[in-house]
Protein backbone atom coordinates (compact mmCIF):
# COMPACT_ATOMS: atom_id res chain seq x y z
CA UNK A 1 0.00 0.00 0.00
CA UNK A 2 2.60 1.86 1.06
CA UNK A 3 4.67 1.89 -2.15
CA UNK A 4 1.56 2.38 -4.27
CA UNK A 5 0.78 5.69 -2.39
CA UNK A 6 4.47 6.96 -3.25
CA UNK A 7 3.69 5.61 -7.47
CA UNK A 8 0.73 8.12 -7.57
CA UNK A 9 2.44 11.23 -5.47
CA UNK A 10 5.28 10.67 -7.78
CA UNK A 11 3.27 10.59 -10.99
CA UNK A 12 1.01 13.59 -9.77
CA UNK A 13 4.51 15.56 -8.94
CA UNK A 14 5.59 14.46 -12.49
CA UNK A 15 2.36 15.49 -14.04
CA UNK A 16 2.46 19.14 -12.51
CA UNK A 17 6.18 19.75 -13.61
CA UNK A 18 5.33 18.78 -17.20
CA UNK A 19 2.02 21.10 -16.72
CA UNK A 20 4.69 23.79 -15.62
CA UNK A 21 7.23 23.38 -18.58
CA UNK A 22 4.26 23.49 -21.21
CA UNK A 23 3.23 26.95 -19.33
CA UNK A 24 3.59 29.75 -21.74
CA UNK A 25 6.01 32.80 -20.42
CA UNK A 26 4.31 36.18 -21.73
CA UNK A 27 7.02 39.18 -21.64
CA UNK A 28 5.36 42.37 -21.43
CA UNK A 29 6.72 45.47 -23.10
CA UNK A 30 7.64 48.03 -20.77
CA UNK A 31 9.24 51.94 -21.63
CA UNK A 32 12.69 52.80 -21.57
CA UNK A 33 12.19 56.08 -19.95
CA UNK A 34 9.40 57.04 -17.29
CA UNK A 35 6.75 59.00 -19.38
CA UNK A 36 6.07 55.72 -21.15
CA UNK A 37 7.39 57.36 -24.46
CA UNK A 38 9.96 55.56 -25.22
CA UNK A 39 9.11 51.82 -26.23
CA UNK A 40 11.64 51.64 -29.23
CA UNK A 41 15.35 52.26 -28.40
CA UNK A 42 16.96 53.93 -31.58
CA UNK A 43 20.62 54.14 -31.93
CA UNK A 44 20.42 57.96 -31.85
CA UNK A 45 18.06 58.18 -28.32
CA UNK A 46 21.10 55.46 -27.35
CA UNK A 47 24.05 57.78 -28.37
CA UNK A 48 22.14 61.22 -27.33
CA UNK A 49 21.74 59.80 -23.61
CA UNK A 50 25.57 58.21 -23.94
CA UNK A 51 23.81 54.89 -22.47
CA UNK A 52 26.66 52.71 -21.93
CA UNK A 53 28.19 49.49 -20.00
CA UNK A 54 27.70 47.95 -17.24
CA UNK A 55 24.17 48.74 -17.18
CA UNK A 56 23.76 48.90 -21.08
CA UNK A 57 24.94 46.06 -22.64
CA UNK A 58 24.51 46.45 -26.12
CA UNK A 59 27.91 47.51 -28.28
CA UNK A 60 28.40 48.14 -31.77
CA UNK A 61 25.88 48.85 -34.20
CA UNK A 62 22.21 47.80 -33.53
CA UNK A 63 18.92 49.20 -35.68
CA UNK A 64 16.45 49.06 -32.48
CA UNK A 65 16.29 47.86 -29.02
CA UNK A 66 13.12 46.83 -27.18
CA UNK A 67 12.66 46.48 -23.31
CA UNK A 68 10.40 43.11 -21.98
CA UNK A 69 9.93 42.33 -18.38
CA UNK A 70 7.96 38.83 -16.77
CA UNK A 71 7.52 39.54 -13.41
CA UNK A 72 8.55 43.49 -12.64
CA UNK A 73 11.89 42.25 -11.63
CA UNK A 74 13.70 40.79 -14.07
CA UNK A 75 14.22 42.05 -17.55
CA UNK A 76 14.77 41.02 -21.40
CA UNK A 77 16.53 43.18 -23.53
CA UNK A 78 16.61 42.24 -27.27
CA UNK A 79 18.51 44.13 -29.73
CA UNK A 80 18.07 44.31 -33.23
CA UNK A 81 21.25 43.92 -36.01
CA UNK A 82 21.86 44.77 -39.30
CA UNK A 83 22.04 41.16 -40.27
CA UNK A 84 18.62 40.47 -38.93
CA UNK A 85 20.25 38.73 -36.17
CA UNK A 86 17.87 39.00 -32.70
CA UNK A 87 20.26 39.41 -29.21
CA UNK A 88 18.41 39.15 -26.10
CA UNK A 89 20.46 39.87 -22.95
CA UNK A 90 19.56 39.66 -19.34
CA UNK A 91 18.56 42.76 -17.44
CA UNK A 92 18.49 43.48 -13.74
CA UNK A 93 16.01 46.01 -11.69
CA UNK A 94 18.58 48.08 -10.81
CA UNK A 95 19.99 48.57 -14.74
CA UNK A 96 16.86 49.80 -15.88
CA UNK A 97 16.45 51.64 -13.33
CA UNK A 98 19.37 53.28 -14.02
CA UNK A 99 18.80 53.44 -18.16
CA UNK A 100 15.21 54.62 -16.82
CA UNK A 101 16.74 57.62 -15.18
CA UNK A 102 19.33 58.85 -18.11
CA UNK A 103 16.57 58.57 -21.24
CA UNK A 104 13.70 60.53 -18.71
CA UNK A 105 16.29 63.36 -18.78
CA UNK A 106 16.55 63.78 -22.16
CA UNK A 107 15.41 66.65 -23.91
CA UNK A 108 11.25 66.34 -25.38
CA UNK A 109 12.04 66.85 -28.59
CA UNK A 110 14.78 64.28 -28.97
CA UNK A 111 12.33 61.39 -27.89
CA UNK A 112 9.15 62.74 -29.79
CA UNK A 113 11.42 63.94 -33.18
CA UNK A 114 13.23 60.11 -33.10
CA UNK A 115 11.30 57.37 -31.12
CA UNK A 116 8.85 56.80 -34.30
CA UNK A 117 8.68 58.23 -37.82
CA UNK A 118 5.24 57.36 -38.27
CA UNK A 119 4.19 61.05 -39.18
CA UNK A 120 7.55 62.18 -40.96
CA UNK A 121 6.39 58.77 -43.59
CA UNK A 122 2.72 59.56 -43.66
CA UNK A 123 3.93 63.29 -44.71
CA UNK A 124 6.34 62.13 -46.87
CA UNK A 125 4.19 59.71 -48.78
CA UNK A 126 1.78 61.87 -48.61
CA UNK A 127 3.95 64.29 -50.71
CA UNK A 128 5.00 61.49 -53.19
CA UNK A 129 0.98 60.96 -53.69
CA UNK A 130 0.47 64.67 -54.73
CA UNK A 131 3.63 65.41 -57.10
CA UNK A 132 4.61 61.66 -58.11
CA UNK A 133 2.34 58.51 -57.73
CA UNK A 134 -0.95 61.14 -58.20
CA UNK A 135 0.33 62.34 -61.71
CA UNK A 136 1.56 59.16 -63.01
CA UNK A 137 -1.71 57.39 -62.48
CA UNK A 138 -3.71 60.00 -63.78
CA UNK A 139 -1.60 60.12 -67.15
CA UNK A 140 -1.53 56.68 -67.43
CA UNK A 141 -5.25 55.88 -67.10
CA UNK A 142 -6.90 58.26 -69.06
CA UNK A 143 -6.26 60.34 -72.09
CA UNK A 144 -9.31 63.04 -71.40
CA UNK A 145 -9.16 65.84 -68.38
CA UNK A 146 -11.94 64.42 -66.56
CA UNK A 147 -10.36 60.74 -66.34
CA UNK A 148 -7.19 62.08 -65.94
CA UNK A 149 -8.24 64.10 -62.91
CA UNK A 150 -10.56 61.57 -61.28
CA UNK A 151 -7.77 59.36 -61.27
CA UNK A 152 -5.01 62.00 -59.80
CA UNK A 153 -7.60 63.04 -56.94
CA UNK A 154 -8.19 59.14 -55.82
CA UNK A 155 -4.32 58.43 -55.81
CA UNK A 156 -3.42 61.47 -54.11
CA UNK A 157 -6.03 61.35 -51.38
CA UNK A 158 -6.19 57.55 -51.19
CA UNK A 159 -2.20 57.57 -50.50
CA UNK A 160 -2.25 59.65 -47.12
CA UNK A 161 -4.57 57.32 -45.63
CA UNK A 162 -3.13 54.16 -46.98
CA UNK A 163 0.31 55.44 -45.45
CA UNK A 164 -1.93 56.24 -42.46
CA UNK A 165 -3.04 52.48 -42.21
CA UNK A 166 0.50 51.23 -42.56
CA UNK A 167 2.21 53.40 -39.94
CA UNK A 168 -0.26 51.96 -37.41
CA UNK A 169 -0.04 48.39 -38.19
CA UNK A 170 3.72 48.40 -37.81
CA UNK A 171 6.23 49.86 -36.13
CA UNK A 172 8.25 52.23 -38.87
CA UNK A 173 12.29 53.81 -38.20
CA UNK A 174 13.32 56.67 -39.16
CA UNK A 175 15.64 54.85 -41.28
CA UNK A 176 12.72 53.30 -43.06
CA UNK A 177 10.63 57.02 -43.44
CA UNK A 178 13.60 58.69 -45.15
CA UNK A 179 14.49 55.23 -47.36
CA UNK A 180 10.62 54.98 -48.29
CA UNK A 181 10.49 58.62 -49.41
CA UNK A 182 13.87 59.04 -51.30
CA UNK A 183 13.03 55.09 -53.06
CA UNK A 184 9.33 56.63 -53.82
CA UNK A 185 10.51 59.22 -56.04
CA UNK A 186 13.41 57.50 -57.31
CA UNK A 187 11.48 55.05 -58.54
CA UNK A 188 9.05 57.10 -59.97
CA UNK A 189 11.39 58.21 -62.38
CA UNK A 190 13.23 55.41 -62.79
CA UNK A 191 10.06 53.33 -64.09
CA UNK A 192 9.76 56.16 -66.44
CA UNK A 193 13.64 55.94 -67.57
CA UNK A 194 13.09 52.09 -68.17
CA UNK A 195 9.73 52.67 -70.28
CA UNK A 196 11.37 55.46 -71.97
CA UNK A 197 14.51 53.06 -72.72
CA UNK A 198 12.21 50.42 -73.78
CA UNK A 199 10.72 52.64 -76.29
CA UNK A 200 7.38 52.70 -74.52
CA UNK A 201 4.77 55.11 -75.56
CA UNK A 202 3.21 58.38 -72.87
CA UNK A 203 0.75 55.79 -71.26
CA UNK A 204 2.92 53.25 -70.38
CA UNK A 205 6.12 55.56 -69.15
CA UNK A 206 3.34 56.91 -66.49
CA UNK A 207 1.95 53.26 -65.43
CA UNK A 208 5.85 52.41 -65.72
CA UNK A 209 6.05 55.44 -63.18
CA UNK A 210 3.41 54.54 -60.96
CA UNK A 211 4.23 51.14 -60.51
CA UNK A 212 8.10 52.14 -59.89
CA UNK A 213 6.90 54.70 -56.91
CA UNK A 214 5.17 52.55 -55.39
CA UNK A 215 7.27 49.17 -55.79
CA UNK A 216 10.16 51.83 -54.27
CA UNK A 217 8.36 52.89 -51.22
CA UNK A 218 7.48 49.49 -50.28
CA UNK A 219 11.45 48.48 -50.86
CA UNK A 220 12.68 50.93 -48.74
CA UNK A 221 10.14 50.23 -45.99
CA UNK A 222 11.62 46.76 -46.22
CA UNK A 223 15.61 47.57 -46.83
CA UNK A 224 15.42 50.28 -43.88
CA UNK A 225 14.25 47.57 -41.50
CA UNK A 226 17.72 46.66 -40.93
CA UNK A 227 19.40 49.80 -41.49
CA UNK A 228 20.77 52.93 -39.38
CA UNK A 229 19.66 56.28 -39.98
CA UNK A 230 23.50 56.98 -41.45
CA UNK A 231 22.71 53.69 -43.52
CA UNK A 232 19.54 55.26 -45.07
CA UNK A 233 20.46 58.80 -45.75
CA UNK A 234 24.16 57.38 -47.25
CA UNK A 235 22.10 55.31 -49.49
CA UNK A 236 20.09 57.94 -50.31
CA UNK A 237 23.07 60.26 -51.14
CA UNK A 238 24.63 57.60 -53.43
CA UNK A 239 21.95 57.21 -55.66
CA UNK A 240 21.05 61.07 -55.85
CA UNK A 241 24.73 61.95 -56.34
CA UNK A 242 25.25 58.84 -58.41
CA UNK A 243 22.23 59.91 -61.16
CA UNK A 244 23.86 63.48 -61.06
CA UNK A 245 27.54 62.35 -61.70
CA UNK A 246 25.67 60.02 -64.43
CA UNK A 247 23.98 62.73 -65.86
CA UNK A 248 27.36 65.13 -66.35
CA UNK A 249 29.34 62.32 -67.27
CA UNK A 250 26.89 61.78 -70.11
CA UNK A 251 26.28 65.36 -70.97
CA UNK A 252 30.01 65.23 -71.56
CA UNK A 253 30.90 62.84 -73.96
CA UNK A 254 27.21 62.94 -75.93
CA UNK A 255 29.40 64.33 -78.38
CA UNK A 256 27.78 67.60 -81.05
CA UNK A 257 24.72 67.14 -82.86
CA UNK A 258 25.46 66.34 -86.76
CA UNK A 259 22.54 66.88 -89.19
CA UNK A 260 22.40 65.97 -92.52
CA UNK A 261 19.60 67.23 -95.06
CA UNK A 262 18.24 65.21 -98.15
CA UNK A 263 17.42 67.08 -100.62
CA UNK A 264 15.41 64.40 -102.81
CA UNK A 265 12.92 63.09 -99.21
CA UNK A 266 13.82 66.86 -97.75
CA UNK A 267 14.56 64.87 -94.65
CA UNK A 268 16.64 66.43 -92.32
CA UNK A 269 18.50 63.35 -89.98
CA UNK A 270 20.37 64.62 -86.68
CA UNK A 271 22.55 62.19 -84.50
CA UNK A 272 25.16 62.44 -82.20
CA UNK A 273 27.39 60.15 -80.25
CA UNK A 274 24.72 59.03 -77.60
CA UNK A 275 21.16 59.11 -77.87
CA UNK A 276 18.58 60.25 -75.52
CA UNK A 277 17.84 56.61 -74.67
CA UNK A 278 21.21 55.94 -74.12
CA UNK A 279 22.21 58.98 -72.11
CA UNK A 280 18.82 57.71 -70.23
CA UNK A 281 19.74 54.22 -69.27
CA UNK A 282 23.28 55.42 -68.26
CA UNK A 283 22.00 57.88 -65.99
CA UNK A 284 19.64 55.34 -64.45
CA UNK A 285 22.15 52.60 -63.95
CA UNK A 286 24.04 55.21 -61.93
CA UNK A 287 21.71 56.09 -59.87
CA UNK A 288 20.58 52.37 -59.25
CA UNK A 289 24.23 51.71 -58.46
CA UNK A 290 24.68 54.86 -56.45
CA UNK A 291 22.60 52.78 -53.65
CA UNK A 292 24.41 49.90 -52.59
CA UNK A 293 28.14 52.45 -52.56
CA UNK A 294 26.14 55.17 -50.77
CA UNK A 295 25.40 52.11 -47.78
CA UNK A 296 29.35 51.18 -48.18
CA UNK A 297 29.96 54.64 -46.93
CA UNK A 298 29.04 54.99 -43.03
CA UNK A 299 29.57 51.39 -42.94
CA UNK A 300 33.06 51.19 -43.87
CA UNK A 301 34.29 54.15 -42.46
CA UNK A 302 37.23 54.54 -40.18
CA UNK A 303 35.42 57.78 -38.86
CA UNK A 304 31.86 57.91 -37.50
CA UNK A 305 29.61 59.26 -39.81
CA UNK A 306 26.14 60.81 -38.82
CA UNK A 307 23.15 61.38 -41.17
CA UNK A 308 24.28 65.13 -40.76
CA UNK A 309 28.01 64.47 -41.66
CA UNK A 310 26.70 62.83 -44.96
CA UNK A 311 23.88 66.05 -45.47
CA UNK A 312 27.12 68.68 -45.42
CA UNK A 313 28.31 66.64 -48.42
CA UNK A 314 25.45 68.54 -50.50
CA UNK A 315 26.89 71.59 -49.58
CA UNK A 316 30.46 70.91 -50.53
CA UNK A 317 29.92 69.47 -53.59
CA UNK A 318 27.71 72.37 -54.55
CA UNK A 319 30.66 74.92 -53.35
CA UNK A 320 32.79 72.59 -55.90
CA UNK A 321 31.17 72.80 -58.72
CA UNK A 322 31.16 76.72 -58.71
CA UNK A 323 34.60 76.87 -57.87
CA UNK A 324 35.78 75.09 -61.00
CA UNK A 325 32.98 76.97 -63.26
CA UNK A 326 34.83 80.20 -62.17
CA UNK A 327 37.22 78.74 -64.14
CA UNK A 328 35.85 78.19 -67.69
CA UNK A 329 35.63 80.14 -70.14
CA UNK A 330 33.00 82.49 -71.55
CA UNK A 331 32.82 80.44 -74.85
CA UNK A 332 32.97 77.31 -73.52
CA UNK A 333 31.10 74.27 -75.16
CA UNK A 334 28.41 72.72 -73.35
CA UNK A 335 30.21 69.34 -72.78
CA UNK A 336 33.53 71.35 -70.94
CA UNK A 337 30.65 73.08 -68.74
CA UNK A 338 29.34 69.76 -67.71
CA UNK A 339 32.63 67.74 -67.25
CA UNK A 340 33.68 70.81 -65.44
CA UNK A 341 30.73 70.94 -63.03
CA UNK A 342 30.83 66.84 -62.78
CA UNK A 343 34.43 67.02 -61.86
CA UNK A 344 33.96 70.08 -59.35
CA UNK A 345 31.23 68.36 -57.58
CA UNK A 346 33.20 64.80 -56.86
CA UNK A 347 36.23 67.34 -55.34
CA UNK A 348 34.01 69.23 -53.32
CA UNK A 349 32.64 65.72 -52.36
CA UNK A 350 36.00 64.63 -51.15
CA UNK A 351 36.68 67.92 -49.53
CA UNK A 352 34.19 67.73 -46.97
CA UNK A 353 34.40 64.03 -46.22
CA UNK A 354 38.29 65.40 -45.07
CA UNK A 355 37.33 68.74 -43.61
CA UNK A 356 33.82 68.28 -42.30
CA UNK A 357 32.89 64.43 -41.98
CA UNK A 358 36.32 63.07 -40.47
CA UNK A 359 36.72 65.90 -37.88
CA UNK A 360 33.37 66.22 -36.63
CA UNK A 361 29.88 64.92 -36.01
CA UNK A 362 26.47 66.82 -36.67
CA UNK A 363 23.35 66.20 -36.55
CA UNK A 364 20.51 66.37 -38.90
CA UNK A 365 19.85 70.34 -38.01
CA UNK A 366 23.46 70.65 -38.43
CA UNK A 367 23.68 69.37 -41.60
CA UNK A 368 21.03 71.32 -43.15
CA UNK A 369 21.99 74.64 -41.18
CA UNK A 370 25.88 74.25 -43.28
CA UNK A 371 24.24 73.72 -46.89
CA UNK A 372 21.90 76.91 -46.24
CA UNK A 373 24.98 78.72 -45.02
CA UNK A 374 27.03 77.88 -47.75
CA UNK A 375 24.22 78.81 -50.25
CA UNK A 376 23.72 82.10 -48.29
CA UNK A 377 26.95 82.85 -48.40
CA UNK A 378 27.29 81.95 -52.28
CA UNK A 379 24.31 84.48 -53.23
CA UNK A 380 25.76 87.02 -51.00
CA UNK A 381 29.24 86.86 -52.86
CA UNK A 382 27.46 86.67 -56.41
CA UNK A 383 25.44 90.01 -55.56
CA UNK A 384 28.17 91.70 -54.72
CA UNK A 385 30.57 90.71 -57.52
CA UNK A 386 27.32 91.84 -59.84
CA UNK A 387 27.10 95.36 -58.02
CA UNK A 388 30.46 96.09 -59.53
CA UNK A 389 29.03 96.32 -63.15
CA UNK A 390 25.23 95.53 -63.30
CA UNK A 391 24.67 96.27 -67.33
CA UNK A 392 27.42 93.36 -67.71
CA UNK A 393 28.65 91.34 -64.77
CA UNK A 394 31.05 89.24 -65.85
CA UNK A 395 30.67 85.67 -65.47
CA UNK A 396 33.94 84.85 -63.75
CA UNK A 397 34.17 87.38 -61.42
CA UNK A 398 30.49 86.29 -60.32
CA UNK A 399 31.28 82.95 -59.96
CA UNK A 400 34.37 83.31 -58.31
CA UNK A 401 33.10 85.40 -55.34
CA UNK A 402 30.39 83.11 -55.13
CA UNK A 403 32.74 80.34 -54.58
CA UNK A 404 34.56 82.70 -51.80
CA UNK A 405 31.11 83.69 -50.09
CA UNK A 406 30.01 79.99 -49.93
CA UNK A 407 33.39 78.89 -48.91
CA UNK A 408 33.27 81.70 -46.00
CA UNK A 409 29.46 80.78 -45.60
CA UNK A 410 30.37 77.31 -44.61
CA UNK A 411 33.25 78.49 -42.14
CA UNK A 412 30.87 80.70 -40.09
CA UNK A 413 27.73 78.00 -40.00
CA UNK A 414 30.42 75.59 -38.93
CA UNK A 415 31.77 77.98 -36.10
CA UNK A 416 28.55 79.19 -35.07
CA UNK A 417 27.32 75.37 -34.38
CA UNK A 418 30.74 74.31 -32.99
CA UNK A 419 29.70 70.35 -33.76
CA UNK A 420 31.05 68.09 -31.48
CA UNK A 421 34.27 66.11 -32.45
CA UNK A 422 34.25 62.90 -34.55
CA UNK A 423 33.40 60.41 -31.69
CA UNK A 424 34.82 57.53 -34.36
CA UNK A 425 38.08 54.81 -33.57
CA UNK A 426 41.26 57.18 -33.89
CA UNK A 427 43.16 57.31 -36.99
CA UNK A 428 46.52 56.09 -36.86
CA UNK A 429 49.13 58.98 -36.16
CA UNK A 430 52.96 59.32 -35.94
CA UNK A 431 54.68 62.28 -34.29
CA UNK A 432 58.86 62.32 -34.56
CA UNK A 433 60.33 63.94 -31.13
CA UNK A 434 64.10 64.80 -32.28
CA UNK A 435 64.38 66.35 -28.49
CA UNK A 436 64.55 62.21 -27.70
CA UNK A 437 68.31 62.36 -29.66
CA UNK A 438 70.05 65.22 -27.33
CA UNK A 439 68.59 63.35 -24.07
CA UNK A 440 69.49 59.54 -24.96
CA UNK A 441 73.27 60.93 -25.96
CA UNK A 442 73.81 62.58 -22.36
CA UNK A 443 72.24 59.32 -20.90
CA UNK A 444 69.20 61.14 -19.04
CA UNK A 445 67.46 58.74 -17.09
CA UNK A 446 64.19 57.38 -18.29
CA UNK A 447 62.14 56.54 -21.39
CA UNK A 448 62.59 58.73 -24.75
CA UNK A 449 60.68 58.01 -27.17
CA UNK A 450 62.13 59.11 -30.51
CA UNK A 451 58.53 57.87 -32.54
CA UNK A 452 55.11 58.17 -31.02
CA UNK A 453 52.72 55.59 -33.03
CA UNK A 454 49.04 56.36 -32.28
CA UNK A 455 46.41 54.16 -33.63
């Protein structure tokens, strides 16, 4: 009897511990900071509150962080990688407590500007509904006004609240807002380019258009996922700068326009070293190829590279171009103007990756406040170069100060925001100390270094 009675506690034991094991654990989502706002970690909230070990694990580059807990005291952290990979990592009361405390004292407009993009992506797609995928539907649905219209007012309206109805029913990065936007409207026209190089009539180049918008938007929603906000604005750089270098490299070697007449079909035939389709489907592979070098960027760098860092380039590359312009002549032919400009543009490029990327690191008001300043200072130099002789200002002169008063331009934005120093791995450095010579020939005690290696 006896051993029966310990058979049946010992199955009942053994039936409640596999009960137990099958139980389901729930984690519960819980904020990062104590206003509940902040249910998303983003690498910038992370590097604005300088959130680092022991009580914040993570290291390295991460696309979003999310904070679980099971029982109030003990907490899941899971982190987010480019590769898709998922890291979870044990967390303790007293570490979030402590992240708690730093990311409450932030600043409002950090956490409500970065924790979501949902309304920077229902504005922006909103915008590519009105001036892109509105007008490309319309055109390629109907060849009479009232078609035509009906069509652009459904698209454009129906595109805010479709973006609307996405934003809620997933969580969207501000990696994926600004890769969605710049991928809408480069695909716009690049489903245009390939209907145009296809020899595609009017219709089809606008359902080619339409189609390409969208098909973009939803590929940079889905490439952002995994990306920084440096990721997505240096991809988006890449393939902007990439279609413009296309475009002047093009523009310079499409050689003169040759026309022959017949007299007997009083035909006149032009043609010239590239076509328009050609020049076309260059331009477009550039700019399709400018995406995946623009990622290499931020990524590969030795130097940390913000979203701002990559927004001054706009500015130096525009600063660039007019430099070297100052340069041509009056009489210059069309293709020296454009290989000119092309080559101006990939200097002033390089420029500021050395002066302004590698030495310091702004943010995304920086960024923009440098490319206004160098602009301002461009137009003041070019008004006051044309004050010297308004019936016939002459086009060097103009040009040239406008290179000096952008060039100045960017010097005062830069000293007016005083951006913080690259926070990036330092660069390897040498320094020679010849004072080492003098003190190891009179045999001074101690260590004298002739070479300092930094790296």
């Amino acid at each position: 009897m006896t051993s029966f009675r310990r058979l049946a506690t010992t199955g009942a034991l053994l039936c409640f511990a596999a009960a137990d094991l099958r139980a389901q654990v729930i984690e519960r989502p819980v904020p990062f900071d104590s206003a509940g706002q902040v249910v998303v970690m983003t690498p910038y909230i992370a590097e604005r509150a300088a959130l680092r070990a022991p009580w914040w694990p993570v290291s390295g580059d991460f696309t979003e962080a999310r904070l679980y807990t099971v029982n109030d005291s003990s907490y899941v952290l899971t982190v987010g990688r480019r590769s898709g990979v998922i890291e979870r990592y044990a967390i303790t009361s007293v570490d979030r407590d402590a992240i708690r405390a730093i990311v409450s004292r932030l600043p409002h407009d950090v956490i409500t500007a970065r924790n979501e993009a949902r309304n920077a992506f229902v504005k922006n797609q909103a915008l590519l509904g009105i001036f892109a995928y509105g007008p490309a539907f319309s055109l390629s649905i109907a060849d009479n006004g009232a078609g035509a219209a009906a069509g652009y007012f459904v698209v454009a309206g129906g595109t805010f609240f479709a973006a609307s109805e996405i934003s809620r029913r997933m969580f969207i990065s501000r990696a994926q807002s600004d890769l969605a936007f710049n991928m809408g409207h480069n695909g716009t026209l690049a489903g245009w380019a390939a209907l145009y190089v296809l020899n595609g009539s009017k219709r089809p180049q606008a359902a080619g258009a339409f189609i390409g918008g969208l098909a973009g938007a939803a590929l940079g929603l889905s490439a952002g996922r995994n990306m920084t906000e440096a990721d997505a604005v240096g991809s988006a750089f890449g393939s902007d700068m990439g279609a413009l270098i296309g475009w002047g490299t093009t523009e310079a070697i499409r050689g003169k326009e040759t026309c022959t007449f017949d007299p007997v079909s009083f035909v006149e035939t032009c043609t010239r070293t590239l076509s328009n389709r050609t020049e076309v489907a260059m331009i477009l592979a550039s700019g399709i190829v400018g995406y995946p070098l623009g990622l290499l960027y931020p990524r590969n760098a030795r130097y940390h590279v913000t979203p701002g860092d990559i927004q001054t380039l706009w500015g130096t590359a525009l600063l660039g171009m007019t430099t070297t312009s100052a340069f041509l002549g009056a009489k210059s032919s069309g293709r020296a103007r454009a290989a000119t400009a092309t080559t101006g543009g990939v200097l002033g490029i390089i420029a500021g990756d050395r002066f302004l990327v590698q030495r310091y690191d702004h943010s995304r008001t920086d960024g923009g406040r440098v490319v206004l300043g160098t602009v301002a200072g461009g137009l003041m130099g070019a008004g006051v170069a044309t004050l010297f002789n308004t019936d016939n200002p002459d086009p060097h002169f103009v040009l040239g100060l406008a290179a000096v008063g952008g060039l100045a331009g960017t010097i005062i934005t830069e000293h007016y925001l005083d951006p913080s120093s690259d926070a990036g791995p330092p660069r390897f450095h040498v320094t020679f100390n010849p004072a080492s010579i003098a003190l190891l020939a009179a045999r001074s005690p101690g260590n004298h270094a002739l070479l300092n290696v930094r790296f």
